[in-house]
Protein backbone atom coordinates (compact mmCIF):
# COMPACT_ATOMS: atom_id res chain seq x y z
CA UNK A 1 -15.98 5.67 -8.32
CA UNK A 2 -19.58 5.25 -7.29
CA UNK A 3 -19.23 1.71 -6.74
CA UNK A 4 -16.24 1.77 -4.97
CA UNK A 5 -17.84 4.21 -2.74
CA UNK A 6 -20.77 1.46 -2.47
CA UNK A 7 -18.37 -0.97 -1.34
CA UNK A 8 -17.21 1.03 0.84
CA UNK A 9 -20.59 1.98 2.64
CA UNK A 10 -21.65 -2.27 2.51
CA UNK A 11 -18.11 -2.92 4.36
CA UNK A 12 -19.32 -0.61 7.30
CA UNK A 13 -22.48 -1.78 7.42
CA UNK A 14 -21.33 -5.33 7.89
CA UNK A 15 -18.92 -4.82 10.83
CA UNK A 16 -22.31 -2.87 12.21
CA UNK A 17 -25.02 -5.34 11.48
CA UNK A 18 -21.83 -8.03 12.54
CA UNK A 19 -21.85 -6.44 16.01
CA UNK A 20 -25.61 -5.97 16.54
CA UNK A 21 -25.74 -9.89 16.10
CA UNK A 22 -23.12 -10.48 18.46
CA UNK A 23 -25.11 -8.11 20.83
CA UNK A 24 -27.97 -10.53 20.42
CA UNK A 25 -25.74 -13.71 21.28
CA UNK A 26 -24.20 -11.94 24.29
CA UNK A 27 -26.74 -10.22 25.90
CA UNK A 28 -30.12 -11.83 23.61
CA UNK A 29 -30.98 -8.03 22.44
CA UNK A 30 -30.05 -5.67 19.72
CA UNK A 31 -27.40 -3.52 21.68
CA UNK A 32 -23.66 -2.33 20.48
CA UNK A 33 -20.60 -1.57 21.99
CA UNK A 34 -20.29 2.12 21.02
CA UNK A 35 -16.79 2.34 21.98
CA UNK A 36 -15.71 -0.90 19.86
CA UNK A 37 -17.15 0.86 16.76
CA UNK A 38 -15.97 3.95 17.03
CA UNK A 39 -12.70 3.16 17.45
CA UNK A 40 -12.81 0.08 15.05
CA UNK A 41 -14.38 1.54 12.04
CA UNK A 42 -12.35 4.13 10.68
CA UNK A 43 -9.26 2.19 11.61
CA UNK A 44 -10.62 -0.80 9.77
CA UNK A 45 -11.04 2.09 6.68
CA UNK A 46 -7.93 3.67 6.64
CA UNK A 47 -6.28 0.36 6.42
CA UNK A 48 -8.65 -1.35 3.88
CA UNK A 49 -8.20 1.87 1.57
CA UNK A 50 -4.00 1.27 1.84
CA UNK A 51 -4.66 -2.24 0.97
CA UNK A 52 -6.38 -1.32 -2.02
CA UNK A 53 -9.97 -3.30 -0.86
CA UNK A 54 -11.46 0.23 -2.96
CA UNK A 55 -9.92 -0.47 -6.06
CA UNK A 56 -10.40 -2.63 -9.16
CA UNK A 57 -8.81 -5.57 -8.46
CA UNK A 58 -9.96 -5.03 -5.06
CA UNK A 59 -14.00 -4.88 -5.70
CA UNK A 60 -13.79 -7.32 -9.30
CA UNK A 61 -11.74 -10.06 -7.78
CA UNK A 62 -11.55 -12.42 -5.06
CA UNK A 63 -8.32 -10.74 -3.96
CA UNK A 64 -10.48 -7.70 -2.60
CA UNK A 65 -11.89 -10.58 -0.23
CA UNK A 66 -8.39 -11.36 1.03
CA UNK A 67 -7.33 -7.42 1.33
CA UNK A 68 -10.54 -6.89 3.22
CA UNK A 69 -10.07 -9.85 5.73
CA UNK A 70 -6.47 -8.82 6.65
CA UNK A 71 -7.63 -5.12 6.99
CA UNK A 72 -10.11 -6.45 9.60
CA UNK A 73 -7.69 -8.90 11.13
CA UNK A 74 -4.93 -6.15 11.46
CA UNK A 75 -7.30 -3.28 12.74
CA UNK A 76 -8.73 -6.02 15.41
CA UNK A 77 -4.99 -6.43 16.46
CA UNK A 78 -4.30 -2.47 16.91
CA UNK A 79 -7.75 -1.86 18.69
CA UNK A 80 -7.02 -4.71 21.19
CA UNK A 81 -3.59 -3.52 21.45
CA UNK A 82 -4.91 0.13 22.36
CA UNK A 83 -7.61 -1.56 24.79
CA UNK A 84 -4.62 -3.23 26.33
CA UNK A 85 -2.15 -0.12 26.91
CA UNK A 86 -5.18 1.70 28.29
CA UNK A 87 -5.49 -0.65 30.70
CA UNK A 88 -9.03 -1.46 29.39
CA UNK A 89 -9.10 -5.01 28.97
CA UNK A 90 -10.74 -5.98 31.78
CA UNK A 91 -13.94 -4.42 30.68
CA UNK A 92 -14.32 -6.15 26.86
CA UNK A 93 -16.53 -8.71 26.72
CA UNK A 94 -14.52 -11.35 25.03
CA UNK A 95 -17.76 -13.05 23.88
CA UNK A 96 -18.55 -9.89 22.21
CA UNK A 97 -15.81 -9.04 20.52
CA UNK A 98 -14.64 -11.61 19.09
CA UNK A 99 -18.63 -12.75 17.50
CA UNK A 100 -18.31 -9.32 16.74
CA UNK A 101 -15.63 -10.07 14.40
CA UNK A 102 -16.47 -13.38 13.54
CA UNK A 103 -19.99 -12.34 12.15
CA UNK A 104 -18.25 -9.13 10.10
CA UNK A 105 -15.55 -11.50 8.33
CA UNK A 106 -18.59 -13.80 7.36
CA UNK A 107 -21.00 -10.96 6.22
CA UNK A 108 -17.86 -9.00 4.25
CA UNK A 109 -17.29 -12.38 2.11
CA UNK A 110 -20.91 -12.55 1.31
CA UNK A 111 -21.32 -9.25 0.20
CA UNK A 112 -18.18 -9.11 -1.77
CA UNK A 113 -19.34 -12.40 -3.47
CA UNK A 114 -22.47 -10.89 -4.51
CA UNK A 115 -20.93 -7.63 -5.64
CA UNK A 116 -18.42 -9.80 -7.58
CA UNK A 117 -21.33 -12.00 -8.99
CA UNK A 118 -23.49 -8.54 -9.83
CA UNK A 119 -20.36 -6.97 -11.69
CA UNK A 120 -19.54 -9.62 -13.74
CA UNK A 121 -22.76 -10.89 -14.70
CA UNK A 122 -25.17 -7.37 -14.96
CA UNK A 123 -22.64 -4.82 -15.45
CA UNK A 124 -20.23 -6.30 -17.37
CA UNK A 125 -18.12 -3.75 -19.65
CA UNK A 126 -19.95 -0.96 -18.60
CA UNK A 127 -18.31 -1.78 -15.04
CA UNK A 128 -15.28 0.36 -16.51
CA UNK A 129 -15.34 2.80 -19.82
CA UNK A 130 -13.07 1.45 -22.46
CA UNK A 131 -12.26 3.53 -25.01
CA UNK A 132 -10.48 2.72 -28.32
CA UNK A 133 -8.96 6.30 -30.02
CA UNK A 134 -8.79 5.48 -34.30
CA UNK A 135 -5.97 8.28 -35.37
CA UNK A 136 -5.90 7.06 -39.02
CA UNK A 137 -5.09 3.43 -38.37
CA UNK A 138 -9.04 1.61 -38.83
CA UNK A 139 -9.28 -1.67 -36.88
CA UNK A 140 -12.10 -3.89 -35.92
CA UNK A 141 -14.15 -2.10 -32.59
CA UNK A 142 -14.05 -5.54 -29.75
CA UNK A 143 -17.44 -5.54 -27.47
CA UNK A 144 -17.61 -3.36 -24.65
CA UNK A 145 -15.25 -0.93 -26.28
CA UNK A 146 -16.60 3.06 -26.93
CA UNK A 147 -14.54 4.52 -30.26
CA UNK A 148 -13.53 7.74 -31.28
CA UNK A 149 -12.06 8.70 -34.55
CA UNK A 150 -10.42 11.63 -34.21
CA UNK A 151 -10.82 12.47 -37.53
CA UNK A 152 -14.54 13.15 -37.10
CA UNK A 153 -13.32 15.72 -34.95
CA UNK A 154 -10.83 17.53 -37.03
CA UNK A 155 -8.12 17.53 -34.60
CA UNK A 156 -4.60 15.51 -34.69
CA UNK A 157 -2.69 14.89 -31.39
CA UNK A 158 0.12 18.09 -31.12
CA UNK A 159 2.13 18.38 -28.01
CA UNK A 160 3.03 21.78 -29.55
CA UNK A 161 -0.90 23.10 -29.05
CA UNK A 162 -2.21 23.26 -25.90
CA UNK A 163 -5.75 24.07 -27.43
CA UNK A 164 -5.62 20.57 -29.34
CA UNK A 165 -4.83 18.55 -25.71
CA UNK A 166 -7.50 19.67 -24.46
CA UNK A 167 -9.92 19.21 -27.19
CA UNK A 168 -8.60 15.99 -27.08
CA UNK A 169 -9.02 15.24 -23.12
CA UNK A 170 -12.09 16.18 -23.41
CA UNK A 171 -13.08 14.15 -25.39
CA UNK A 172 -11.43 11.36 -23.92
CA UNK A 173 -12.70 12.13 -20.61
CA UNK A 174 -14.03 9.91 -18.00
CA UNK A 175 -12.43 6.93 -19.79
CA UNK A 176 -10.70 4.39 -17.55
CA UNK A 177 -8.77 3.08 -20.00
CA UNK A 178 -7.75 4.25 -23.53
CA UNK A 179 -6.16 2.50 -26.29
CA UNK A 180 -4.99 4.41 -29.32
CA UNK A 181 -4.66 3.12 -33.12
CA UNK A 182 -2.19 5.18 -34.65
CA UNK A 183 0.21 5.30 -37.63
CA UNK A 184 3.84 4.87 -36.62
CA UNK A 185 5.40 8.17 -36.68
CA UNK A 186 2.57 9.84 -34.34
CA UNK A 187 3.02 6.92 -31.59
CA UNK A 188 5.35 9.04 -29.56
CA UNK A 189 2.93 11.90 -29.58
CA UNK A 190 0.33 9.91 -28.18
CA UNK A 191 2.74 8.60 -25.61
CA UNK A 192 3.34 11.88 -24.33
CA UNK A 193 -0.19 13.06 -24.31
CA UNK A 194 -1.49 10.17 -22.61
CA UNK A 195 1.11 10.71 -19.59
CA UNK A 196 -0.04 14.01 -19.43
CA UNK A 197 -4.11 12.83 -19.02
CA UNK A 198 -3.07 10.87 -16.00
CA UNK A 199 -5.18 7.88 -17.70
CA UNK A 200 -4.42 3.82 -18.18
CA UNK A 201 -3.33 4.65 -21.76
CA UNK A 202 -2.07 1.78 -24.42
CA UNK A 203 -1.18 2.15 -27.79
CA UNK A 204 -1.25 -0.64 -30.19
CA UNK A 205 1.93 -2.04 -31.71
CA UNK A 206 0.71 -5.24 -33.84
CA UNK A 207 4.26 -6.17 -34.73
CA UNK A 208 4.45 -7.43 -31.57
CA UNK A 209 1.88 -9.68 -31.28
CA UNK A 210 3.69 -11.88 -34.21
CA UNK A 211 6.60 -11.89 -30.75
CA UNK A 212 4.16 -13.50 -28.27
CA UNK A 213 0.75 -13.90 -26.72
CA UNK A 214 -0.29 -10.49 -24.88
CA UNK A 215 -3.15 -10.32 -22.41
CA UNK A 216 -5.41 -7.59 -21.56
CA UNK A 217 -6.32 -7.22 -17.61
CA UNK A 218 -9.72 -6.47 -17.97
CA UNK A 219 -10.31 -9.48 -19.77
CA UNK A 220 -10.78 -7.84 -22.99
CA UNK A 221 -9.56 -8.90 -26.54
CA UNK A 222 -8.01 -5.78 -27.56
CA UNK A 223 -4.30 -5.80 -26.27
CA UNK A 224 -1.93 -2.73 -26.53
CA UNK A 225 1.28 -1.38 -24.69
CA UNK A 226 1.10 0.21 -21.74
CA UNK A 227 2.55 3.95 -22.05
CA UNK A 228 1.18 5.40 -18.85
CA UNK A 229 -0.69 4.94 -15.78
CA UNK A 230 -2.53 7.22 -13.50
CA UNK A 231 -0.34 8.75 -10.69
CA UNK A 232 -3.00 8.69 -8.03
CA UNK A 233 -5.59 5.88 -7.34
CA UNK A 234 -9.02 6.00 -5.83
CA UNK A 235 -8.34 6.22 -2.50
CA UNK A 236 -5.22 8.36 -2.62
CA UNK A 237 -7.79 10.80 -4.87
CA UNK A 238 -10.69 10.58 -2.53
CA UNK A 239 -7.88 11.50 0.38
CA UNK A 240 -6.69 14.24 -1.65
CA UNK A 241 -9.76 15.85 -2.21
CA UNK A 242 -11.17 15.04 1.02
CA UNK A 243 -8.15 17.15 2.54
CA UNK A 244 -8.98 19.81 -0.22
CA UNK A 245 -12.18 20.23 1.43
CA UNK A 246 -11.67 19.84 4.89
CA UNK A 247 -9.07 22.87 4.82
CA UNK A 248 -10.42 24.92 2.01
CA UNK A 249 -14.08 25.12 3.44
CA UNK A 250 -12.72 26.49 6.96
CA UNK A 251 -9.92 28.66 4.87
CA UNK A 252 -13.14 30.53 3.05
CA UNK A 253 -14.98 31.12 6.06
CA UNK A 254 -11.98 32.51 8.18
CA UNK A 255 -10.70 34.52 5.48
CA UNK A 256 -13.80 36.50 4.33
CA UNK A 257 -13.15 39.20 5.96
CA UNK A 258 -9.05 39.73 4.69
CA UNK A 259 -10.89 38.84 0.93
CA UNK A 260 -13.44 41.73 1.34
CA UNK A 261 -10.57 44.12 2.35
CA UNK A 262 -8.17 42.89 -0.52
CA UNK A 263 -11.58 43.47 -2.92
CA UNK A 264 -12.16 46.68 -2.12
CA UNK A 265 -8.87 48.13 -1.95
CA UNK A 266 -8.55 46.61 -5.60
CA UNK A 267 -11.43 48.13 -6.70
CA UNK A 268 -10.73 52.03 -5.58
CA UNK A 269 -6.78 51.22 -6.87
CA UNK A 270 -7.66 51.72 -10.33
CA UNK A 271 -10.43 51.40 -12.50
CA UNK A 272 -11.03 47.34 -13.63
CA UNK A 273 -12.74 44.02 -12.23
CA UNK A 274 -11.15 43.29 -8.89
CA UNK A 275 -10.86 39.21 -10.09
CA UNK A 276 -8.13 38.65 -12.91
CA UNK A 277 -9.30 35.42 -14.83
CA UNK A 278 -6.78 33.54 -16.98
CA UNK A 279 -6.84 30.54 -19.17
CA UNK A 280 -4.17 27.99 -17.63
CA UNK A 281 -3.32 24.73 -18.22
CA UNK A 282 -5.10 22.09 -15.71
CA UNK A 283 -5.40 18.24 -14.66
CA UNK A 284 -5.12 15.98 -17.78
CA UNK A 285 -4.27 18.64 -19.80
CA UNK A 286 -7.44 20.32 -20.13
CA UNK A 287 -7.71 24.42 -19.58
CA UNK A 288 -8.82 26.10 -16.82
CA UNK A 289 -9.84 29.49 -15.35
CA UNK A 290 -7.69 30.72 -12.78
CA UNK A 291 -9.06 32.98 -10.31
CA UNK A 292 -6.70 35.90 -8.93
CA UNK A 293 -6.95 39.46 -7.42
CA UNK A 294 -6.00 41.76 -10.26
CA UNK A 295 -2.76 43.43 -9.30
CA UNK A 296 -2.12 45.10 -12.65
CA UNK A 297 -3.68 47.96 -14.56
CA UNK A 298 -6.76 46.77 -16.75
CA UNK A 299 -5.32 47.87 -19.89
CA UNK A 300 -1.77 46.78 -18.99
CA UNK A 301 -3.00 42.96 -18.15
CA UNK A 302 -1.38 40.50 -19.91
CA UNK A 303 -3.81 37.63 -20.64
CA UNK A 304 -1.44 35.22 -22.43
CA UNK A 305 0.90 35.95 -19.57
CA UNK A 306 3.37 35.76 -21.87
CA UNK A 307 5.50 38.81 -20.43
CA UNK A 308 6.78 37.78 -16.29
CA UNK A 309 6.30 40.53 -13.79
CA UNK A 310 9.60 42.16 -13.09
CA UNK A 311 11.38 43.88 -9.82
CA UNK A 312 9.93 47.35 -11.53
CA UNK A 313 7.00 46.80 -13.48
CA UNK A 314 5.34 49.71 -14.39
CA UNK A 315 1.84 47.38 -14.92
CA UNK A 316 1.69 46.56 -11.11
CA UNK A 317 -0.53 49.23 -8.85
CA UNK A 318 0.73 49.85 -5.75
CA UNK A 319 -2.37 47.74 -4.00
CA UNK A 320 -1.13 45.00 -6.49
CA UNK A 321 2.78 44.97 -5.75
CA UNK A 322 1.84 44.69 -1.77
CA UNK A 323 -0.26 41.71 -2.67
CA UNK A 324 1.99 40.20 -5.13
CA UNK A 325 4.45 39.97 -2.51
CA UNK A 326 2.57 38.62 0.45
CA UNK A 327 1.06 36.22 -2.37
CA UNK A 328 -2.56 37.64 -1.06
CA UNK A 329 -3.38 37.80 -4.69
CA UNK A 330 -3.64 34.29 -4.89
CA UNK A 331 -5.85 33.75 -2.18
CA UNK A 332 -9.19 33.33 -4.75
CA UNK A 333 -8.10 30.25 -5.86
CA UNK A 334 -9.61 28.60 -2.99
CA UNK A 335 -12.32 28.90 -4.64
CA UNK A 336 -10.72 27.02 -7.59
CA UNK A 337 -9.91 24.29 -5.38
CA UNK A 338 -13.83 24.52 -4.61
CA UNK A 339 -14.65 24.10 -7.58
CA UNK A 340 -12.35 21.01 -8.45
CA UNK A 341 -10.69 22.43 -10.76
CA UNK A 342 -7.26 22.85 -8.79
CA UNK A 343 -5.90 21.39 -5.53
CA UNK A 344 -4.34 22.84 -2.39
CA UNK A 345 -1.01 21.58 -2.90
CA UNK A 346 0.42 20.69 -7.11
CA UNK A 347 2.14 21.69 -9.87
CA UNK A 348 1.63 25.35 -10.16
CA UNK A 349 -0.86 26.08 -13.39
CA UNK A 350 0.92 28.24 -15.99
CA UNK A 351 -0.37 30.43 -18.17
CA UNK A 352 -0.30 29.19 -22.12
CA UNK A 353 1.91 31.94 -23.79
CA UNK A 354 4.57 31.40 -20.40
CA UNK A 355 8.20 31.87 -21.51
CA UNK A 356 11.98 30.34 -20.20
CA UNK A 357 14.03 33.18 -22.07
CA UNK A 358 12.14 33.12 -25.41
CA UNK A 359 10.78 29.66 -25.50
CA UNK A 360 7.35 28.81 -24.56
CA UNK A 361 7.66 26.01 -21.80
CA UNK A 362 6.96 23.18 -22.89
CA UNK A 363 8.82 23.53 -25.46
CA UNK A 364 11.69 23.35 -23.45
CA UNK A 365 11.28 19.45 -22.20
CA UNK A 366 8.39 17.78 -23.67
CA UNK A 367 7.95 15.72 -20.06
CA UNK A 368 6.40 19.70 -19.26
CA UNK A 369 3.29 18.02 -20.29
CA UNK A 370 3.35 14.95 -17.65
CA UNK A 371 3.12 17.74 -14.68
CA UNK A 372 -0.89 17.56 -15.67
CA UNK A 373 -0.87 14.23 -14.80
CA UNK A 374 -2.55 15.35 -11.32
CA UNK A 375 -4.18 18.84 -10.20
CA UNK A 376 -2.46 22.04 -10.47
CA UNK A 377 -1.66 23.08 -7.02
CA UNK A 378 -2.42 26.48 -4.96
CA UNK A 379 1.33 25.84 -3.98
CA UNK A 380 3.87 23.12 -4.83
CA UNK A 381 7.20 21.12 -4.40
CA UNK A 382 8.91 23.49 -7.07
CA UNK A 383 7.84 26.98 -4.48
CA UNK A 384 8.66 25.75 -1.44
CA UNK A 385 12.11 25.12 -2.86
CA UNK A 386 12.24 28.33 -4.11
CA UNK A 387 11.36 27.99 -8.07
CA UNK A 388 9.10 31.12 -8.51
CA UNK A 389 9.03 34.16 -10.00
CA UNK A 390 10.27 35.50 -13.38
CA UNK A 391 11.65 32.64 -15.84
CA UNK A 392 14.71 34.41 -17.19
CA UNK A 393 16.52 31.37 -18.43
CA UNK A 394 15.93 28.24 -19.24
CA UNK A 395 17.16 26.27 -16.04
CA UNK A 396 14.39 28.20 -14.29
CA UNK A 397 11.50 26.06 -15.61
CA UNK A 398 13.93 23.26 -15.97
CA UNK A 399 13.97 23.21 -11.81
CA UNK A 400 10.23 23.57 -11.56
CA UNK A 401 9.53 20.81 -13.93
CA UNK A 402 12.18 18.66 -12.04
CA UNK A 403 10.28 19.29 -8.61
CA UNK A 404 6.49 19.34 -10.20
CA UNK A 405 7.59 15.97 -11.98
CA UNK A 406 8.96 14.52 -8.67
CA UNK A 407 5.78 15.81 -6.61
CA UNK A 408 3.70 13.87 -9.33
CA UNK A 409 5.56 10.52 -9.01
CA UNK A 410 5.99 10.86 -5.03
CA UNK A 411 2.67 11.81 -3.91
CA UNK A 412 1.50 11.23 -0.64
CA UNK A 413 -0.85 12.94 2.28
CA UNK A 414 1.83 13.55 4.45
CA UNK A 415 3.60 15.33 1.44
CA UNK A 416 0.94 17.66 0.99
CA UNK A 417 0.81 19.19 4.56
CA UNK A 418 4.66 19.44 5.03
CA UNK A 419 4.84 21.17 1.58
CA UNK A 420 1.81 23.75 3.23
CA UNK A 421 3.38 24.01 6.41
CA UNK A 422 6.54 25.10 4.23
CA UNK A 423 4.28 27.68 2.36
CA UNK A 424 4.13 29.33 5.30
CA UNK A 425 7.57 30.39 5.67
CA UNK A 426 8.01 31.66 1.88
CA UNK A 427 4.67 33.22 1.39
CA UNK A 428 7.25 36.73 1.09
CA UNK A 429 9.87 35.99 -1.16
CA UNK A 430 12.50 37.62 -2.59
CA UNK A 431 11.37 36.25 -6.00
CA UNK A 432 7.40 37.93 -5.65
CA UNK A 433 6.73 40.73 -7.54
């Protein structure tokens, strides 16, 4: 990420440094058109990101040099267009402009050349973190290739055991892309977990390699099927978060006052912390603390969450049923989202002993596991459609999973504020309690 973040930073500074040397063939001094970069810049970024200039083809190839170039050309286009309709036209300095431009396309190939040259001769593999996973199946470790036996660790890939998933992502984690050696009949279970991670996960099948010549993209000799791919890129994660932040920082401040009320009132309730902490199931499958107001008695609290809350509870205070049902109780995980270690707007993080009837959840539908593919949410798809509350049955996590599943494969920006501005209208619900 940090040198995609570089790249981004050198593109900037060459459609700045591009325009301060068309200021000095214009007007034979250092000067810039304030207006043309302010307007240019972060159009030139938003498009450049959607072209996928910030990515790994984009930065390692020649193709980033293309994506850039038309992300220029286009955002040239729409700025002149906008010039136009404002009937400001007259007052650009064609001369200006268009060295302007001419200077940034020259300055963006040259930089992406070197950065190209840099990668591929000084970082080499360490550019991206390959990781080869040995589950009982031994083979030859290629160059540039970390390895991990999981048998050093004493752990053996269960989708039944939340506790070994995350063992395992963690030790997995960070890798950009993970190719497993296992024995046949645990294939599928590595299939499964490495949808959940969210990762560029292969396993090996040699059989097939007798079938035909396979070729890795990176270059590499070590060749496996591809079982599952990140949901969100670089630039739709850097969005993400960067909306994360840019609503949950404000949210905080605003709020402190309502969070100091709901803390006290806790506290003089009944006897007990006023923050209920629970282990829950995050991003890539890896566990969590999740931060809510208590709303039950201390000794009634239910830390596998194994038990729903019910209509009548006799566990709920009566400071906790009121904010249970204005879902005010929830309000502390901003400060998971903070912290990184949830998201505004997700798959809702359940608790590990969570039940559909008498079945814990995932073992229900193993896909239940894929929902970690991406942050677990403040709110989600699956609320704002009404899927909360008390799992009874089994078709009640069957429609969460359905919408959390969707949410995961459809993400976009514009998905995550309609599904807040939704919240809004079933923050009290029939189902909260």
């Amino acid at each position: 990420m940090t040198v995609y973040l570089l790249q981004m930073l050198f593109d900037l500074a060459a459609l700045i440094v591009g325009f301060g040397i068309a200021g000095l063939i214009r007007h034979g001094m250092l000067v810039f058109d304030a207006t043309a970069l302010q307007s240019l810049l972060p159009i030139f970024l938003v498009i450049s990101s959607y072209a996928g200039a910030y990515s790994y083809e984009g930065v390692v190839s020649r193709e980033g040099i293309h994506r850039v170039l038309t992300a220029l050309a286009i955002a040239f286009a729409f700025y002149a267009l906008v010039r136009f309709a404002i009937k400001e036209a007259p007052t650009l300095s064609r001369t200006y402009i268009f060295a302007g431009i001419g200077v940034a396309a020259v300055l963006l190939v040259v930089q992406r050349l070197l950065l190209i040259r840099f990668i591929r001769f000084r970082l080499g593999a360490r550019f991206m973190k390959l990781l080869l996973v040995i589950d009982d199946q031994p083979i030859p470790v290629p160059d540039g290739f970390d390895v991990i036996d999981i048998a050093d660790y004493g752990v053996t890939p269960d989708v039944n055991d939340p506790r070994v998933l995350d063992q395992i992502s963690n030790l997995l984690l960070g890798a950009d892309r993970v190719v497993v050696s296992s024995a046949v009949e645990r294939r599928e279970s590595w299939s499964l977990y490495l949808k959940g991670i969210g990762c560029n996960g292969e396993l090996l099948v040699p059989e097939l390699h007798s079938i035909g010549q396979l070729h890795a993209s990176d270059g590499s000799s070590l060749v496996g099927i591809p079982v599952s791919t990140g949901p969100l890129d670089i630039r739709s994660r850097i969005l993400k978060r960067a909306f994360d932040l840019c609503l949950t920082v404000p949210a905080i401040i605003a709020l402190t006052p309502l969070l100091l009320i709901i803390a006290f009132a806790v506290k003089v309730s009944s006897p007990g912390p006023i923050l209920f902490r629970q282990v829950r199931m995050g991003r890539g499958n890896r566990l969590f603390h999740v931060y809510k107001f208590r709303s039950m008695r201390t000794e009634a609290t239910d830390d596998a969450g194994s038990r729903s809350a019910s209509r009548d509870d006799n566990r709920i205070t009566a400071v906790g049923r009121f904010i249970r049902k204005t879902s005010m109780d929830e309000l502390p995980q901003l400060f998971n989202v903070l912290e990184g270690d949830m998201s505004l707007v997700g798959p809702r993080p359940h608790a590990l002993g969570s039940l559909a009837g008498d079945e814990l959840f995932w073992r229900i539908d193993q896909r239940y596991w894929q929902r970690h593919a991406i942050k677990p949410g403040i709110t989600g798809l699956a609320q704002v459609r009404g899927f909360r509350g008390a799992t009874d049955h089994r078709n009640d996590l069957m429609q969460r999973l359905q919408a959390d599943l969707e949410y995961v494969s459809n993400w976009s920006l514009v998905g995550d504020v309609t599904i807040l501005l939704r919240t809004f209208l079933v923050v009290v619900h029939k189902n909260a309690y």
